[in-house]
Structures are given as C-alpha cells and as structure tokens.
C-alpha atoms as a PDB file:
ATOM      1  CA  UNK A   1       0.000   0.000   0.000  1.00  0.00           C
ATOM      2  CA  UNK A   2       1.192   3.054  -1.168  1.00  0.00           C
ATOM      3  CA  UNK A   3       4.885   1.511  -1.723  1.00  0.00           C
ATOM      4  CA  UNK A   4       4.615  -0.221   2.080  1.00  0.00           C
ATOM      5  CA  UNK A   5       4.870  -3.783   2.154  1.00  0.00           C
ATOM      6  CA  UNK A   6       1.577  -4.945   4.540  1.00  0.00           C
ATOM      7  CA  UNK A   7       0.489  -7.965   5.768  1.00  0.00           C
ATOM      8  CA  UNK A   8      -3.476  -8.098   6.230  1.00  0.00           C
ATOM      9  CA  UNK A   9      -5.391  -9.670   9.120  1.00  0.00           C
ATOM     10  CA  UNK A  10      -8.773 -11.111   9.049  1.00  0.00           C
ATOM     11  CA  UNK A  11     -10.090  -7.855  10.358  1.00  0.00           C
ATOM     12  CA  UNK A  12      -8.788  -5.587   7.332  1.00  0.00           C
ATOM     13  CA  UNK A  13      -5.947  -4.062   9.758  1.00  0.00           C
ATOM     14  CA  UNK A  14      -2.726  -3.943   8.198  1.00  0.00           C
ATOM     15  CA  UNK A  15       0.652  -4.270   9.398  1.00  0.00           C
ATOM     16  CA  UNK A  16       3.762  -3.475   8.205  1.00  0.00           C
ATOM     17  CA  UNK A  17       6.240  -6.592   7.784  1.00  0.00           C
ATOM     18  CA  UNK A  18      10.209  -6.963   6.557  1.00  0.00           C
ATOM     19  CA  UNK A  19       9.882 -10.649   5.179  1.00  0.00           C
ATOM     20  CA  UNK A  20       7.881 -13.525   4.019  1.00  0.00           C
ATOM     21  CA  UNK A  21       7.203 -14.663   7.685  1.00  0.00           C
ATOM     22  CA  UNK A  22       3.602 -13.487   9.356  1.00  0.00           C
ATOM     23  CA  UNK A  23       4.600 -11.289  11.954  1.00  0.00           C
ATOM     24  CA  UNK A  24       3.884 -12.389  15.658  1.00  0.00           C
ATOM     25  CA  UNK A  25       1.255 -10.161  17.282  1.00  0.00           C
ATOM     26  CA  UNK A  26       4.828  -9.079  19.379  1.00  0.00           C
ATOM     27  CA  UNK A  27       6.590  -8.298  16.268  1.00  0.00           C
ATOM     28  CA  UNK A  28       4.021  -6.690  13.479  1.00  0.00           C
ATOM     29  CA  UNK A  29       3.110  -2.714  13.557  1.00  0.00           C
ATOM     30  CA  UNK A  30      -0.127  -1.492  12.608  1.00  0.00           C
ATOM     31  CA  UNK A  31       0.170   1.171  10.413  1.00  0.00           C
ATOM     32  CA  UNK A  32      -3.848   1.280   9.387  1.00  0.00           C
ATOM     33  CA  UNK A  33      -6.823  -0.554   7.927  1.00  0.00           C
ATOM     34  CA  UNK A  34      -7.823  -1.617   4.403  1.00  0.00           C
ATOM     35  CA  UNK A  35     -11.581   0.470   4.995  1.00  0.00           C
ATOM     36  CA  UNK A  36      -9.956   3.840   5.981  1.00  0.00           C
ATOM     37  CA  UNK A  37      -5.923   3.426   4.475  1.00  0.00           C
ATOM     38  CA  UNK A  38      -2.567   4.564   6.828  1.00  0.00           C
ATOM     39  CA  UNK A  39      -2.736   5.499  10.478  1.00  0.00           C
ATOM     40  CA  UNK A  40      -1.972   9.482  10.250  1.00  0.00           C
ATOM     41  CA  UNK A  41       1.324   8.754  12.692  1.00  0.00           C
ATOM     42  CA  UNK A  42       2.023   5.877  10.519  1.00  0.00           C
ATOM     43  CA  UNK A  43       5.710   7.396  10.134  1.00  0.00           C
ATOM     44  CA  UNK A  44       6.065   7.408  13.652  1.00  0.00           C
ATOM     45  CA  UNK A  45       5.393   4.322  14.108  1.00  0.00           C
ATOM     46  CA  UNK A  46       8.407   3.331  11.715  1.00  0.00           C
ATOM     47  CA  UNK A  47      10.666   5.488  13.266  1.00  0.00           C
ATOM     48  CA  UNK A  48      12.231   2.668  15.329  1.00  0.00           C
ATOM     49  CA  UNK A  49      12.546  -0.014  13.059  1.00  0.00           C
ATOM     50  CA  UNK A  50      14.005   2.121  10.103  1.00  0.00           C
ATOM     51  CA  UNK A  51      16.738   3.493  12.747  1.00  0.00           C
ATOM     52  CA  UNK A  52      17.448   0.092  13.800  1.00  0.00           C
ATOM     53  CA  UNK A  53      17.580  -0.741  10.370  1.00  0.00           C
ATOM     54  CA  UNK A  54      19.763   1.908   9.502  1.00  0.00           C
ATOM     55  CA  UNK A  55      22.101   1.230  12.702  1.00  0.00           C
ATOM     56  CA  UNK A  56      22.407  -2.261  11.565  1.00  0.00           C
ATOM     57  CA  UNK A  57      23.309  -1.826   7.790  1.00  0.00           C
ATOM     58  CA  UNK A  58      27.255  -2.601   7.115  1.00  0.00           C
ATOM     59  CA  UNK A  59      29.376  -0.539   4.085  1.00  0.00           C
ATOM     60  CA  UNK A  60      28.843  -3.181   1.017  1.00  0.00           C
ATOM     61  CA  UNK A  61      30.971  -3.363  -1.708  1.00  0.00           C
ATOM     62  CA  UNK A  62      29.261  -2.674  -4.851  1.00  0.00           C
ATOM     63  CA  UNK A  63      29.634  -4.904  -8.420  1.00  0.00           C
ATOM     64  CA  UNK A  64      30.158  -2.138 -10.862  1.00  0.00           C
ATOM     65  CA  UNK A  65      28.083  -3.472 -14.434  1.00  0.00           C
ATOM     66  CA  UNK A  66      30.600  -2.737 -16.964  1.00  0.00           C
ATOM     67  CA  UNK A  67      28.745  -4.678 -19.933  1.00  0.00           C
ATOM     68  CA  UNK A  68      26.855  -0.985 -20.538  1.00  0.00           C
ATOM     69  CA  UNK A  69      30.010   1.147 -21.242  1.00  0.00           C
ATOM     70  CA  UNK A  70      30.903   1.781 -24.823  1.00  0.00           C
END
C-alpha cells in the first residue's frame, strides 16, 4: 500500500512486515486498515525499526556493471 509492504489480518488491519514470515502479534506494527488506508502517525510508528535498520546496515561493496560502457 502506497509503496509499504503490509500484511493483512482477518479484520482488514494492516501491518507493516520486513519478510515472508507473518509477523507475531509481538513483532508486526499497525500502520492502518484496508476500509480507511494509513494510520496518520504511521511514520512514527516506523521510526524505530528504520533506525534500527539503519544502525544495523554494514558498508557493502558494490559490483560495478561494466557490460553498458561503450
């Protein structure tokens, strides 16, 4: 929704998930319903995973594609 990967429940509430795995009810953040769309504070409610995210993320090194150059 709106770029956010969800996962629906029975009752139309979505939650925002990082994998292929249902979240827990521990794990999974609501972030709105499928009748009314995203939870105003919806960014909020990211705010901790994305810094954890972002705290977590190593320097990778990057394959450079050189079958485009000319």
């Amino acid at each position: 929704m709106n770029g956010i990967p969800f996962w629906k429940d029975t009752e139309g509430t979505l939650y925002y998930y990082e994998s292929s795995v249902t979240p827990t009810p521990e794990s999974r953040i609501a972030l709105g319903t499928e009748a009314d769309g995203l939870f105003p504070d919806w960014k909020d409610r990211l705010a901790a995973p994305l810094e954890n995210y972002r705290a977590a993320e190593k320097p990778r090194v990057r394959i450079l594609d050189t079958s485009k150059r000319t």
